[in-house]
C-alpha atoms as a PDB file:
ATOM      1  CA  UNK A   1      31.111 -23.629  -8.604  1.00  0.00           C
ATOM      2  CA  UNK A   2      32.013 -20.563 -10.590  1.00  0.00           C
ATOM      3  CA  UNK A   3      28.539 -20.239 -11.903  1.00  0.00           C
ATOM      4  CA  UNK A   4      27.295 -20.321  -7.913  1.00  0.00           C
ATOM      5  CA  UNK A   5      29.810 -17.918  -7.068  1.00  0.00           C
ATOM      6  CA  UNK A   6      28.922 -15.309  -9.833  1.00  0.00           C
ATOM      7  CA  UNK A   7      25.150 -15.671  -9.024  1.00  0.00           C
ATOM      8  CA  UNK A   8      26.057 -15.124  -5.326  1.00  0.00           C
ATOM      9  CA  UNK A   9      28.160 -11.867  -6.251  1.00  0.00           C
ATOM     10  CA  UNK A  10      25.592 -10.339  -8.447  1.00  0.00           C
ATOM     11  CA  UNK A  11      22.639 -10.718  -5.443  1.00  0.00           C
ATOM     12  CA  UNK A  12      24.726  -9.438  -2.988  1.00  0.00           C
ATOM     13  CA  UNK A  13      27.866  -7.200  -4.193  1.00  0.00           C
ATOM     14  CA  UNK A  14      25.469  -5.691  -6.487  1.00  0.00           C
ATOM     15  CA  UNK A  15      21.874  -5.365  -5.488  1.00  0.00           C
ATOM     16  CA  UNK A  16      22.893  -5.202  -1.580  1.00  0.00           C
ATOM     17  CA  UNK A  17      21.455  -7.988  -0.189  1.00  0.00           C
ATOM     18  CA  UNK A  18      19.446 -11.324  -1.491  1.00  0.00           C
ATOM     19  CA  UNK A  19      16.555 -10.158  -2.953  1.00  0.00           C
ATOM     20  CA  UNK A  20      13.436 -12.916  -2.411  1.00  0.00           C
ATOM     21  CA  UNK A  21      11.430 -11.729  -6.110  1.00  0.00           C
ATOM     22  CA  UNK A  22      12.312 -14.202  -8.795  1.00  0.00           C
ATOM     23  CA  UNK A  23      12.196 -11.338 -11.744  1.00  0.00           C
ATOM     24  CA  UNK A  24      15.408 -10.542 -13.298  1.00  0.00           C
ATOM     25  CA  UNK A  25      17.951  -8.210 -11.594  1.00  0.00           C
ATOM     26  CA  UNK A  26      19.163  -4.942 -12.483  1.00  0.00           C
ATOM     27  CA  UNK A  27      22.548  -5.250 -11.990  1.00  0.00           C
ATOM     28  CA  UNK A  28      23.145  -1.550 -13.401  1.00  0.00           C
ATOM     29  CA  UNK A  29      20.766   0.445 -11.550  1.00  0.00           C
ATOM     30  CA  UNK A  30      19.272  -1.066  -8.921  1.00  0.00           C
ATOM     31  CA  UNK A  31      18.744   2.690  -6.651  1.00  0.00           C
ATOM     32  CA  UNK A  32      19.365   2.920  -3.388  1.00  0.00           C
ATOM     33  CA  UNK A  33      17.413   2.657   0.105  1.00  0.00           C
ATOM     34  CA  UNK A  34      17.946   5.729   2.821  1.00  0.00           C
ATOM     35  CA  UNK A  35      17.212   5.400   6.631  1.00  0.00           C
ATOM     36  CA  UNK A  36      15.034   7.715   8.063  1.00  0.00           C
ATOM     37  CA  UNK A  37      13.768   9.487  10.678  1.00  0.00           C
ATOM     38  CA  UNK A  38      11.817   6.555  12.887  1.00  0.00           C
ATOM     39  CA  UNK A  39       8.168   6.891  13.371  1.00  0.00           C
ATOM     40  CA  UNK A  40       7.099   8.125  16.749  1.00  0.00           C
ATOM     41  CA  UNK A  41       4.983   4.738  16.898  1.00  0.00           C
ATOM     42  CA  UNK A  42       5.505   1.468  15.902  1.00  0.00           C
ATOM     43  CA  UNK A  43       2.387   0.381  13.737  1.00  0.00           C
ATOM     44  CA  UNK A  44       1.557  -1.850  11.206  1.00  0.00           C
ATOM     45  CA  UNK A  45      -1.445  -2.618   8.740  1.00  0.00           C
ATOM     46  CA  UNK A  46      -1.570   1.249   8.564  1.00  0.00           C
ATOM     47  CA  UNK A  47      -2.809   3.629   5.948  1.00  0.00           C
ATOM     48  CA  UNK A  48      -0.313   5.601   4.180  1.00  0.00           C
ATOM     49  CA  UNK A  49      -0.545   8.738   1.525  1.00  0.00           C
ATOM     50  CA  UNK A  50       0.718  11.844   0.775  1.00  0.00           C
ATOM     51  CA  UNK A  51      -0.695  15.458   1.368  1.00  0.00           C
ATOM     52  CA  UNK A  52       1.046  18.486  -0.100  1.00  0.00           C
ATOM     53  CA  UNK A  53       4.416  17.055   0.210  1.00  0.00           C
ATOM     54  CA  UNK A  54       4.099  15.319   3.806  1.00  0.00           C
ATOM     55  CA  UNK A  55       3.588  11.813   4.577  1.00  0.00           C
ATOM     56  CA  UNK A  56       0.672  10.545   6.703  1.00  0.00           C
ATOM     57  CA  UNK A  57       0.570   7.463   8.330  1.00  0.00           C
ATOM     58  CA  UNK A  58      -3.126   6.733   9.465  1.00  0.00           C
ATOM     59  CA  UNK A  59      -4.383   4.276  11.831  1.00  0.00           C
ATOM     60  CA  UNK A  60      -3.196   0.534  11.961  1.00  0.00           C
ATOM     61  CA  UNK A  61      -2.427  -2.013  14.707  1.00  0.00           C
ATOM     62  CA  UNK A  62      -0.624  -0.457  17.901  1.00  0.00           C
ATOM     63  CA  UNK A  63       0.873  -2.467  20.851  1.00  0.00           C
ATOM     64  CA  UNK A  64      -0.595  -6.019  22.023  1.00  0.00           C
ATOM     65  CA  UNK A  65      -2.254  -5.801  18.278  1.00  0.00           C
ATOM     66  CA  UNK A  66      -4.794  -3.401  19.134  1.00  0.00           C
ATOM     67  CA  UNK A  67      -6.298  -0.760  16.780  1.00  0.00           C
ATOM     68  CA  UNK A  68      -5.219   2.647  17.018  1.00  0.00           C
ATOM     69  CA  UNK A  69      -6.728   6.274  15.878  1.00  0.00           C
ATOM     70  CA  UNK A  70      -2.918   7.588  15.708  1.00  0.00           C
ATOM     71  CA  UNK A  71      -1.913   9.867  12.891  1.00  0.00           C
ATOM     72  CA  UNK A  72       1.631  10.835  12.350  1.00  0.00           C
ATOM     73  CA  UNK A  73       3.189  13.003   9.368  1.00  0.00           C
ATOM     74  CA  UNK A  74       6.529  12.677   8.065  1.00  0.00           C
ATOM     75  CA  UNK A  75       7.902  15.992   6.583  1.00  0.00           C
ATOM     76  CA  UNK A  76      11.120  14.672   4.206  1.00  0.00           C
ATOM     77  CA  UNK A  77      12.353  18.250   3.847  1.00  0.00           C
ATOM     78  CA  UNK A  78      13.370  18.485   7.766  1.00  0.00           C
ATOM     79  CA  UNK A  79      13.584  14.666   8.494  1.00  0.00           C
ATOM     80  CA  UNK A  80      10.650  14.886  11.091  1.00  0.00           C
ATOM     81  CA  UNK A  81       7.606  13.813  12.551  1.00  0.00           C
ATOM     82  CA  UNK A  82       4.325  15.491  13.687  1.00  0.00           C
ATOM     83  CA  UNK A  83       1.144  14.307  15.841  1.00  0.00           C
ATOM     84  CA  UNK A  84      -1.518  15.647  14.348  1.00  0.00           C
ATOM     85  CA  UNK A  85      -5.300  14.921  15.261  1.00  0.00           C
ATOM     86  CA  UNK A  86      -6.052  11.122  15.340  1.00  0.00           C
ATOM     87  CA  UNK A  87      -9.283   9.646  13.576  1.00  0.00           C
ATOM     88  CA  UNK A  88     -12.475   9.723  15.071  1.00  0.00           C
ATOM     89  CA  UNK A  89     -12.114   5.760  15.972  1.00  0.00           C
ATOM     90  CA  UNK A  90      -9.449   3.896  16.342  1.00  0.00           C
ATOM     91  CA  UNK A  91      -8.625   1.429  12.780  1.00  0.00           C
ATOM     92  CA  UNK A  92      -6.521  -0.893  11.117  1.00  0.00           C
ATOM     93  CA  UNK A  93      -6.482  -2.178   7.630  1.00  0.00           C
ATOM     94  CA  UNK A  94      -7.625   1.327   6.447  1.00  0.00           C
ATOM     95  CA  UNK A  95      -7.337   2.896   2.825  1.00  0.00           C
ATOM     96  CA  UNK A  96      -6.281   6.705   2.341  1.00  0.00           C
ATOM     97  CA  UNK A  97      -6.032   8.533  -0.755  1.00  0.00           C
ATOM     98  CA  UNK A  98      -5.754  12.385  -1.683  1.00  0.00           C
ATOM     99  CA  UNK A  99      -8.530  13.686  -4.182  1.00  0.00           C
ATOM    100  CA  UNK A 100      -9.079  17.714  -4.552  1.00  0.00           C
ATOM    101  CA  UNK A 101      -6.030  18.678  -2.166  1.00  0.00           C
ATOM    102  CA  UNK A 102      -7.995  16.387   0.639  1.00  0.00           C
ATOM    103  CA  UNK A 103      -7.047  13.224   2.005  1.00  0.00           C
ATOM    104  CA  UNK A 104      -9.680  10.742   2.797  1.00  0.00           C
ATOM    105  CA  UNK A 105      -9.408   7.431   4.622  1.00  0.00           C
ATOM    106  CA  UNK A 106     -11.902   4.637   4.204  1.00  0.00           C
ATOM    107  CA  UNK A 107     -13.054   1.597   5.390  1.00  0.00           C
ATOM    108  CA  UNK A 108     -10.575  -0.809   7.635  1.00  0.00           C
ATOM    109  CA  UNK A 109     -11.492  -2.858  10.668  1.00  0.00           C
ATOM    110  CA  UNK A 110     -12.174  -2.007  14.468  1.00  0.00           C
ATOM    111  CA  UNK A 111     -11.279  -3.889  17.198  1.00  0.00           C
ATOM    112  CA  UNK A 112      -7.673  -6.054  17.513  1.00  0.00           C
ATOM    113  CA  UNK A 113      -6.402  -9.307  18.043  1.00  0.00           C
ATOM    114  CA  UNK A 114      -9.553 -11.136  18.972  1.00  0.00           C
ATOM    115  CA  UNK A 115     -12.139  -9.865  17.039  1.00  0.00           C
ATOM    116  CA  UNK A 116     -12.246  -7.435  13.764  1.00  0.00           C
ATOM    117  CA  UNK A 117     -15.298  -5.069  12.553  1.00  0.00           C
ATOM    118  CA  UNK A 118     -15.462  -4.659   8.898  1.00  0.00           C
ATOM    119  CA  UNK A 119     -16.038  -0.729   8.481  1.00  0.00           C
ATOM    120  CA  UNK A 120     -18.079   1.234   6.061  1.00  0.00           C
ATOM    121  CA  UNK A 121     -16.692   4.742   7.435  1.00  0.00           C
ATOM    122  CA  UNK A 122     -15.233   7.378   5.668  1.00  0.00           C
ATOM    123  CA  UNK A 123     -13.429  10.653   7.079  1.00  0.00           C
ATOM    124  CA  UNK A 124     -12.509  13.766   5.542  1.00  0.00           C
ATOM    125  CA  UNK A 125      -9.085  15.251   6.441  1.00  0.00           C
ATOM    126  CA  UNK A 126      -9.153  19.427   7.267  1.00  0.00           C
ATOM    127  CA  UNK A 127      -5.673  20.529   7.305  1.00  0.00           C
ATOM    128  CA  UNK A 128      -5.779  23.923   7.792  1.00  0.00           C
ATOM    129  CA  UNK A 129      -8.890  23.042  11.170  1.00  0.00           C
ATOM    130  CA  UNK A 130      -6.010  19.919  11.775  1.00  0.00           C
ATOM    131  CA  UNK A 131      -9.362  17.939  12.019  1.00  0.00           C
ATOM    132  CA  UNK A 132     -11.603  15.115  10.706  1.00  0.00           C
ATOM    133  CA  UNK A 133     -14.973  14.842   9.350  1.00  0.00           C
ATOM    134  CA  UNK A 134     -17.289  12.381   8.430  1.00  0.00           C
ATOM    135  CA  UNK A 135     -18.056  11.429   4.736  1.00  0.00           C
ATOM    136  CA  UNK A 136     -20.644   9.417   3.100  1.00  0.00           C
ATOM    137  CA  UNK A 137     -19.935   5.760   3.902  1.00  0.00           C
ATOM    138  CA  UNK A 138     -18.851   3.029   1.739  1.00  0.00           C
ATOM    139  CA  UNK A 139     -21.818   1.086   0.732  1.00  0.00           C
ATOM    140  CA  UNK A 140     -19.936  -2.191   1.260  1.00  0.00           C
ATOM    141  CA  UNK A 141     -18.397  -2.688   4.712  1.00  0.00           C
ATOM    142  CA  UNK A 142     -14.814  -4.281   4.454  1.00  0.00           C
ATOM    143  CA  UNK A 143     -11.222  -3.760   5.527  1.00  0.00           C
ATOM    144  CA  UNK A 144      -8.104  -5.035   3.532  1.00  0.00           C
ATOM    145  CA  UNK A 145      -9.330  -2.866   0.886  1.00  0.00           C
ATOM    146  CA  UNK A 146      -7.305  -0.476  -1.728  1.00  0.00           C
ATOM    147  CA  UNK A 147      -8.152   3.701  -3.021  1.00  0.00           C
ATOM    148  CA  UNK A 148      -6.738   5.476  -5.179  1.00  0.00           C
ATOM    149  CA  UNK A 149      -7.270   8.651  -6.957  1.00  0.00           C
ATOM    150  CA  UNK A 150      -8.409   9.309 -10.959  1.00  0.00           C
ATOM    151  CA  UNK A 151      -8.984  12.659 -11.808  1.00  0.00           C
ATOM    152  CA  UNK A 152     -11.311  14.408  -9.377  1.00  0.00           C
ATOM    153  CA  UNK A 153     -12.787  10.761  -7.946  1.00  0.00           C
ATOM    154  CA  UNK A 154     -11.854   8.317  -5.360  1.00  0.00           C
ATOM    155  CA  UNK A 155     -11.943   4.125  -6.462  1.00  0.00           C
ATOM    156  CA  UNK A 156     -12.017   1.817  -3.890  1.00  0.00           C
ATOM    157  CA  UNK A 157     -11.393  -1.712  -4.680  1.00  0.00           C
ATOM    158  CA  UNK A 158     -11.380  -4.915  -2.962  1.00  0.00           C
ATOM    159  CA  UNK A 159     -10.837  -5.890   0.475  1.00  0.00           C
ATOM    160  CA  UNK A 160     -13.034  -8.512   2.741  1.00  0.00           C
ATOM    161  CA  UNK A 161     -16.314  -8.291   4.866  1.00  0.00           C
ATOM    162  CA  UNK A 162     -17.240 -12.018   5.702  1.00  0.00           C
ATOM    163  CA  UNK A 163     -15.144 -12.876   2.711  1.00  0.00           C
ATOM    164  CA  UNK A 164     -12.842 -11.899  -0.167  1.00  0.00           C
ATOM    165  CA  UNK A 165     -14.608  -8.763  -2.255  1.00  0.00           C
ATOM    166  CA  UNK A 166     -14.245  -7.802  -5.848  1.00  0.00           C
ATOM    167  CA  UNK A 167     -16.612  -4.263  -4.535  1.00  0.00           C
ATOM    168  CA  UNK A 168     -15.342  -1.294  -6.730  1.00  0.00           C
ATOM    169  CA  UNK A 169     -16.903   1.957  -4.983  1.00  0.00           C
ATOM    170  CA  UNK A 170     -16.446   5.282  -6.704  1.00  0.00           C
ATOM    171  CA  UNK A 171     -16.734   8.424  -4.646  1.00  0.00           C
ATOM    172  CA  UNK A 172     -17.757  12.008  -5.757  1.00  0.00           C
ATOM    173  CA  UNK A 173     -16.349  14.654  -3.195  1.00  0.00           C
ATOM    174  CA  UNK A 174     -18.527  16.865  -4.897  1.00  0.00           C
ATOM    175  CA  UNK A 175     -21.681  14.632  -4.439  1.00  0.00           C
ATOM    176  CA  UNK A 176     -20.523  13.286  -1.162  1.00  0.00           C
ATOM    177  CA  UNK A 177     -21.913  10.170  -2.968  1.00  0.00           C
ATOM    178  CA  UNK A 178     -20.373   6.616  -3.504  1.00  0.00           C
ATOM    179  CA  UNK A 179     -21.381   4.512  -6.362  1.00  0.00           C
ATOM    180  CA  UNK A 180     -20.677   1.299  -7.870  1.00  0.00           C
ATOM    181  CA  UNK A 181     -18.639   0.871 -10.510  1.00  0.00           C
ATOM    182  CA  UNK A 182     -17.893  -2.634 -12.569  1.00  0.00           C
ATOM    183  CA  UNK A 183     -16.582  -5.034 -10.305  1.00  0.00           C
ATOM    184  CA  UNK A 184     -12.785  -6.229 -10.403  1.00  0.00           C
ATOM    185  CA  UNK A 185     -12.875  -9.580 -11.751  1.00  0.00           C
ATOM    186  CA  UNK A 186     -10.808 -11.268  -8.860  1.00  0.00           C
ATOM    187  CA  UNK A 187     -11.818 -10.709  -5.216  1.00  0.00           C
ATOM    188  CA  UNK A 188      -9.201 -10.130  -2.594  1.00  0.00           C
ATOM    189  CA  UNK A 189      -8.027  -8.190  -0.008  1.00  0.00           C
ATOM    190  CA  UNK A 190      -4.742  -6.654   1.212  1.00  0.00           C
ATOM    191  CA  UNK A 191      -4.253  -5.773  -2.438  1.00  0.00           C
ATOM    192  CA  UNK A 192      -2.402  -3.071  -3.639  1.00  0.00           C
ATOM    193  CA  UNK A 193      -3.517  -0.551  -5.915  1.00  0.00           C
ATOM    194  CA  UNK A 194      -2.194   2.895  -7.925  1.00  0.00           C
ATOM    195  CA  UNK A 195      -2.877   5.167 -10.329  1.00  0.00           C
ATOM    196  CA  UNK A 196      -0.570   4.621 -13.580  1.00  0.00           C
ATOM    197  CA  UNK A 197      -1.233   5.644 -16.928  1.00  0.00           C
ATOM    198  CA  UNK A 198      -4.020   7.120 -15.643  1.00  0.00           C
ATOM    199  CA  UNK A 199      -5.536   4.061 -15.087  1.00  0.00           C
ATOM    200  CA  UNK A 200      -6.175   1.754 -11.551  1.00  0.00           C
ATOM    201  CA  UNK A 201      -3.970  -0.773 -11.207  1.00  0.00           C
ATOM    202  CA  UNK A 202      -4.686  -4.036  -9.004  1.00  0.00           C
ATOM    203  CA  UNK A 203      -1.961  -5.769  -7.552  1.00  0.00           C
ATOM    204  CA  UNK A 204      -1.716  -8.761  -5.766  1.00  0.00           C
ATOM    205  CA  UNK A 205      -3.689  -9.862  -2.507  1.00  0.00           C
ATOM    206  CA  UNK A 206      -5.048 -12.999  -1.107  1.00  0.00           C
ATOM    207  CA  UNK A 207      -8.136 -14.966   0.476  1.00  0.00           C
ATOM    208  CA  UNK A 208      -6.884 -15.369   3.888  1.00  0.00           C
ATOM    209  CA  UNK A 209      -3.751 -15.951   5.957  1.00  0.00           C
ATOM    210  CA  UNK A 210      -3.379 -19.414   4.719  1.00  0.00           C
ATOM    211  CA  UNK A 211      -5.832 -19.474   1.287  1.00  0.00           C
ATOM    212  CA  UNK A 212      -4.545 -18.057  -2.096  1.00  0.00           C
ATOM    213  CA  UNK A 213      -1.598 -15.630  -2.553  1.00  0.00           C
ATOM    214  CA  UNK A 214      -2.065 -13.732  -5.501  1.00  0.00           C
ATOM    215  CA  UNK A 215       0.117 -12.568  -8.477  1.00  0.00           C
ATOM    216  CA  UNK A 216      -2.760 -10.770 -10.119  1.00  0.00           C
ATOM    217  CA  UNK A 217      -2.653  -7.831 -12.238  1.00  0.00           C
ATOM    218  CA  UNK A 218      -5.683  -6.282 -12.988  1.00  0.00           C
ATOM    219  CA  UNK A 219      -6.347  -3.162 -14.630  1.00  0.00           C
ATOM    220  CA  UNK A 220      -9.346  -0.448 -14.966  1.00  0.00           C
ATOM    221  CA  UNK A 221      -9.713   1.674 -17.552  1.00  0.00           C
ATOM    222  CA  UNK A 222     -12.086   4.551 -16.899  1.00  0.00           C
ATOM    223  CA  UNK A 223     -12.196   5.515 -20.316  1.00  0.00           C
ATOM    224  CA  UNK A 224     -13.569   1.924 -21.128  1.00  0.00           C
ATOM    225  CA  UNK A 225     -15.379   1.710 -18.273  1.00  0.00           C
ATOM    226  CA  UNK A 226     -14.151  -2.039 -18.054  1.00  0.00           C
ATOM    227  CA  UNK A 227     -10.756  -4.197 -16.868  1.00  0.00           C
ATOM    228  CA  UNK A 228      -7.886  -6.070 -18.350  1.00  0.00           C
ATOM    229  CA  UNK A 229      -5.370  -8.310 -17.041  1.00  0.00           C
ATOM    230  CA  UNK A 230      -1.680  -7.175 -16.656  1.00  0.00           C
ATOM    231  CA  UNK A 231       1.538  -8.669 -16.642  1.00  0.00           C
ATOM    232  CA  UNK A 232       1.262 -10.796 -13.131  1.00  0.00           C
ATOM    233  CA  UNK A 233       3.819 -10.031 -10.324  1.00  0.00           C
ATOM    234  CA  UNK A 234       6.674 -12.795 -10.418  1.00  0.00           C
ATOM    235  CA  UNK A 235       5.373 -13.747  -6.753  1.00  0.00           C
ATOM    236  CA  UNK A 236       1.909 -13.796  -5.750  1.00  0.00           C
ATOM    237  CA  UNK A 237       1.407 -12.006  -1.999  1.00  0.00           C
ATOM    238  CA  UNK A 238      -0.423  -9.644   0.084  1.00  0.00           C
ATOM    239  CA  UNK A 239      -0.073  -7.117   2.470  1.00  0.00           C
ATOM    240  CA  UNK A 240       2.471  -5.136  -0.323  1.00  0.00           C
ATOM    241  CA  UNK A 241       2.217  -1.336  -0.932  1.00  0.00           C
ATOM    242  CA  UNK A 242       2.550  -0.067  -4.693  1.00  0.00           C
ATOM    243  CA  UNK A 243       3.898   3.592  -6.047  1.00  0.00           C
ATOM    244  CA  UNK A 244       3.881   5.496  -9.232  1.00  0.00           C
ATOM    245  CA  UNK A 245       7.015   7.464 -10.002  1.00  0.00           C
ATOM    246  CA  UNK A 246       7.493   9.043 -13.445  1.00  0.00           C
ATOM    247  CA  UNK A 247       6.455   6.005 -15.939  1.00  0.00           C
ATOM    248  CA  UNK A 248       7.457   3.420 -13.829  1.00  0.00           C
ATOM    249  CA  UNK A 249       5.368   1.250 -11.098  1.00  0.00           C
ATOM    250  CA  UNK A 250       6.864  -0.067  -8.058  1.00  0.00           C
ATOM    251  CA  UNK A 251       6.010  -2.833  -5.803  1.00  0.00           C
ATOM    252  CA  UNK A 252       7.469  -3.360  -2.455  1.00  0.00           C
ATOM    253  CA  UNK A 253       7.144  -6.253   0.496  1.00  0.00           C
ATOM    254  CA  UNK A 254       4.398  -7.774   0.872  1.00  0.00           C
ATOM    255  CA  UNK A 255       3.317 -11.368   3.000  1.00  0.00           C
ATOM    256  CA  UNK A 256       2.654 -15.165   2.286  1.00  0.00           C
ATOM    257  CA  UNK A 257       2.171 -17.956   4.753  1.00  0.00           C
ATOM    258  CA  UNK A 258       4.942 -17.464   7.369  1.00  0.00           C
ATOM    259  CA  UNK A 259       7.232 -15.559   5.147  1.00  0.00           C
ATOM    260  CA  UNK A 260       7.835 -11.669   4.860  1.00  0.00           C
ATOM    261  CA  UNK A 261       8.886 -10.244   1.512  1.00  0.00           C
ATOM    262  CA  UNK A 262      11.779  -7.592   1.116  1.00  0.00           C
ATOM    263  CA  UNK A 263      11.205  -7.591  -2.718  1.00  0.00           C
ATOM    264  CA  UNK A 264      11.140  -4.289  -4.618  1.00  0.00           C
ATOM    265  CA  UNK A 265      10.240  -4.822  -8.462  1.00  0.00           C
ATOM    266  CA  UNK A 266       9.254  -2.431 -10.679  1.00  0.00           C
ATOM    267  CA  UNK A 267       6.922  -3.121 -13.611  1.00  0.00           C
ATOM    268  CA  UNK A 268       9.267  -1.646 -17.355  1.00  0.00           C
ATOM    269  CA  UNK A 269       6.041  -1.094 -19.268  1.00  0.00           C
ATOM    270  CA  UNK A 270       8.152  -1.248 -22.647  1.00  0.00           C
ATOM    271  CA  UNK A 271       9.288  -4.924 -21.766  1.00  0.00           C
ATOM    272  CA  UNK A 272       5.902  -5.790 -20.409  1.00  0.00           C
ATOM    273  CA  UNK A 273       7.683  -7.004 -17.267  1.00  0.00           C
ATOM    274  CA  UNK A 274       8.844  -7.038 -13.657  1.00  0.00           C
ATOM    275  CA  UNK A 275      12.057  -6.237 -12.634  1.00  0.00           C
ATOM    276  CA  UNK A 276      13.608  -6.617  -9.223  1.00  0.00           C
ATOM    277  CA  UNK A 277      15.242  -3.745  -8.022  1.00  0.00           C
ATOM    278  CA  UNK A 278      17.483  -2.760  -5.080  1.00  0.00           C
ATOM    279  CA  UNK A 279      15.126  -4.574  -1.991  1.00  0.00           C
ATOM    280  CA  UNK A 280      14.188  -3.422   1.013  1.00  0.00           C
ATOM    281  CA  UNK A 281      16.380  -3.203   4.105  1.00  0.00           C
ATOM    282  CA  UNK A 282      14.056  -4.402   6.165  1.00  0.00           C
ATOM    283  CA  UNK A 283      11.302  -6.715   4.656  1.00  0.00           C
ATOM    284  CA  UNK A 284       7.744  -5.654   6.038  1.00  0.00           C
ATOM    285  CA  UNK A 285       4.141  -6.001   5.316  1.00  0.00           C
ATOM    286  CA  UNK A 286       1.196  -4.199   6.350  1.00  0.00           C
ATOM    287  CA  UNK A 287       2.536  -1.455   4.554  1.00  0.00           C
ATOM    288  CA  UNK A 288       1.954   1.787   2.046  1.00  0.00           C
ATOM    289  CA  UNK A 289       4.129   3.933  -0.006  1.00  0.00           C
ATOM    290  CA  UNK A 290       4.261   7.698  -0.922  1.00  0.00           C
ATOM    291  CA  UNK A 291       5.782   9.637  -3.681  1.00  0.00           C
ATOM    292  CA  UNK A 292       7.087  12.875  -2.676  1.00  0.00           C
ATOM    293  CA  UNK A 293       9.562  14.544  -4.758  1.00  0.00           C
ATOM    294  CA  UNK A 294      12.273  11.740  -6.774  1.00  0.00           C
ATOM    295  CA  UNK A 295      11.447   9.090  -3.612  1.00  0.00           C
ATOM    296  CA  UNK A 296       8.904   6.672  -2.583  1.00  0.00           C
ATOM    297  CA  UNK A 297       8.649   6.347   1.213  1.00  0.00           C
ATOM    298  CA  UNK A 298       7.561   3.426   3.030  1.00  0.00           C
ATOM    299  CA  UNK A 299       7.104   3.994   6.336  1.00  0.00           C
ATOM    300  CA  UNK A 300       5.681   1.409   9.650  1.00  0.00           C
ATOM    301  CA  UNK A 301       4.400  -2.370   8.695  1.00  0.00           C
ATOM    302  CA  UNK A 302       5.016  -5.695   9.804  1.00  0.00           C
ATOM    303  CA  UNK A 303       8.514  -7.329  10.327  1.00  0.00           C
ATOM    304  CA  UNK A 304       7.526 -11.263  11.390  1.00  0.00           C
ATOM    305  CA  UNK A 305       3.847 -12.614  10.258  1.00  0.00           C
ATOM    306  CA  UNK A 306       1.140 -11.684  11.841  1.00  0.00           C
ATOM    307  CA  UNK A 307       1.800  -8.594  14.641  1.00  0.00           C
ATOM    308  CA  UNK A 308       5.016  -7.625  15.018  1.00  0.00           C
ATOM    309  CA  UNK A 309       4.746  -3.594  14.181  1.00  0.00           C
ATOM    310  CA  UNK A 310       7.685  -1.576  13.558  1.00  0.00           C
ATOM    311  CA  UNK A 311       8.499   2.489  13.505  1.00  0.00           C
ATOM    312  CA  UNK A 312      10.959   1.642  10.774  1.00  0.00           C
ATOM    313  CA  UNK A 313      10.972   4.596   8.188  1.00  0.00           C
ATOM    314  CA  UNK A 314      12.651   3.674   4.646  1.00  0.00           C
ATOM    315  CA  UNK A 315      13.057   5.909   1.431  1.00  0.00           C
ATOM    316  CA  UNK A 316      13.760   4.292  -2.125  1.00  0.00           C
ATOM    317  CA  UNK A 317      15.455   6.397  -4.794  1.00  0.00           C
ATOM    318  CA  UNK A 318      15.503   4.654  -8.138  1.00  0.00           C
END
């Protein structure tokens, strides 16, 4: 019984509250989760990145589980948010990524709770015209998908059309021009992906709703032009978001068959393992995080499986 009690103290007198990832705890620094400002709208499976120290929210499933074109930025210097012009059609399941001081937003779904489009579109934020324009499209058409930024191109990975892809696109703003680049050896969607190391990282995913929840860790290295397998998460899931700060990688919520994940773990590259952190106040998927300053923000998603969008608005501070 003393054993039980001990374990009970140490989840919740010192990380907060029960944390659902099975990595070890950090007991001694666990950092701490801040409240925020709400977002105007309450959206989920949205597209989330940051733009010269602002956070955007792009897109995403509104009320009644409908796509929306809605674009809102969070300023974490004044605690605020901003309307600014919404995206040429209205998406969900979107990816966004800054590259060359502009932010970009590709692929997704249209349409809502009875019937989704896979996308190919791509849009070009203008934030001095406040407006969008239309890129190149992605030669594959899916939603679900991941982008990030290495050096001055765009890599979009994964996602689903019909099915589960292992598509990685690779986008020249110069060019305007997409291009395929070797594909990542497991196909999923609602993965999560950064740039660490300067490297992309592939986390998680699954098939479907119901199919095959994955722990994966895959890695591309540019410089090899080929992948590698990384240290899997302790629980496989999708719908998580995934941040860079300093040398550490974060991973936070995340979905499974009729379960929502609060987790936060972050990946100690010396140990070659996952750690669980301080988790999130309120568990969500359908999510994406930002880095702006010593925080990662993680803004909108999912509270219940399937629809159920929030305007929550949640900083971590490690």
């Amino acid at each position: 019984m003393a054993a039980l009690a001990l374990a009970a103290w140490l989840l919740t007198g010192c990380l907060g509250t029960t944390t659902d990832s099975t990595a070890p705890i950090d007991i001694q620094r666990p950092g701490t989760w801040t409240a925020l400002a709400p977002m105007p709208t309450a959206r989920q499976e949205v597209a989330v990145a940051e733009l010269n120290g602002q956070v955007f929210v792009i897109g995403g499933f509104g009320p009644g589980a409908e796509a929306v074109a809605t674009v809102e930025v969070y300023d974490p210097a004044t605690d605020r948010w901003e309307t600014r012009a919404p995206l040429p059609a209205a998406t969900h399941h979107a990816a966004a990524a800054v590259v060359g001081g502009r932010l970009y937003v590709a692929g997704g779904y249209g349409g809502g709770r009875v019937s989704w489009t896979p996308l190919r579109t791509v849009y070009e934020y203008d934030e001095k015209r406040n407006s969008w324009a239309t890129r190149a499209p992605l030669r594959i058409a899916r939603g679900g998908l991941a982008m990030i930024a290495l050096g001055s191109h765009l890599h979009a990975v994964g996602g689903a059309g019909d099915s589960p892809s292992n598509a990685h696109e690779v986008y020249d703003p110069a060019s305007d021009r997409w291009t395929d680049a070797p594909p990542m050896p497991t196909g999923r969607d609602h993965l999560a992906a950064v740039a660490f190391q300067g490297r992309l990282w592939a986390i998680g995913g699954r098939t479907s709703f119901v199919g095959t929840q994955y722990a994966t860790v895959e890695i591309y290295d540019p410089a090899t032009d080929g992948w590698a397998t990384g240290m899997p998460l302790p629980v496989g899931r999708g719908g998580l978001a995934a941040a860079a700060l300093g040398d550490r990688l974060y991973v936070f919520g995340g979905e499974a068959p009729f379960r929502i994940f609060s987790a936060n773990e972050m990946y100690e590259v010396a140990g070659n393992r996952w750690i669980a952190k301080e988790p999130m106040r309120t568990p969500r998927h359908g999510i994406g995080a930002a880095v702006v300053g010593d925080r990662i923000y993680v803004p909108g998603g999912g509270t219940q499986p399937r629809y159920a969008g929030t305007n929550v608005n949640e900083a971590y501070t490690p």
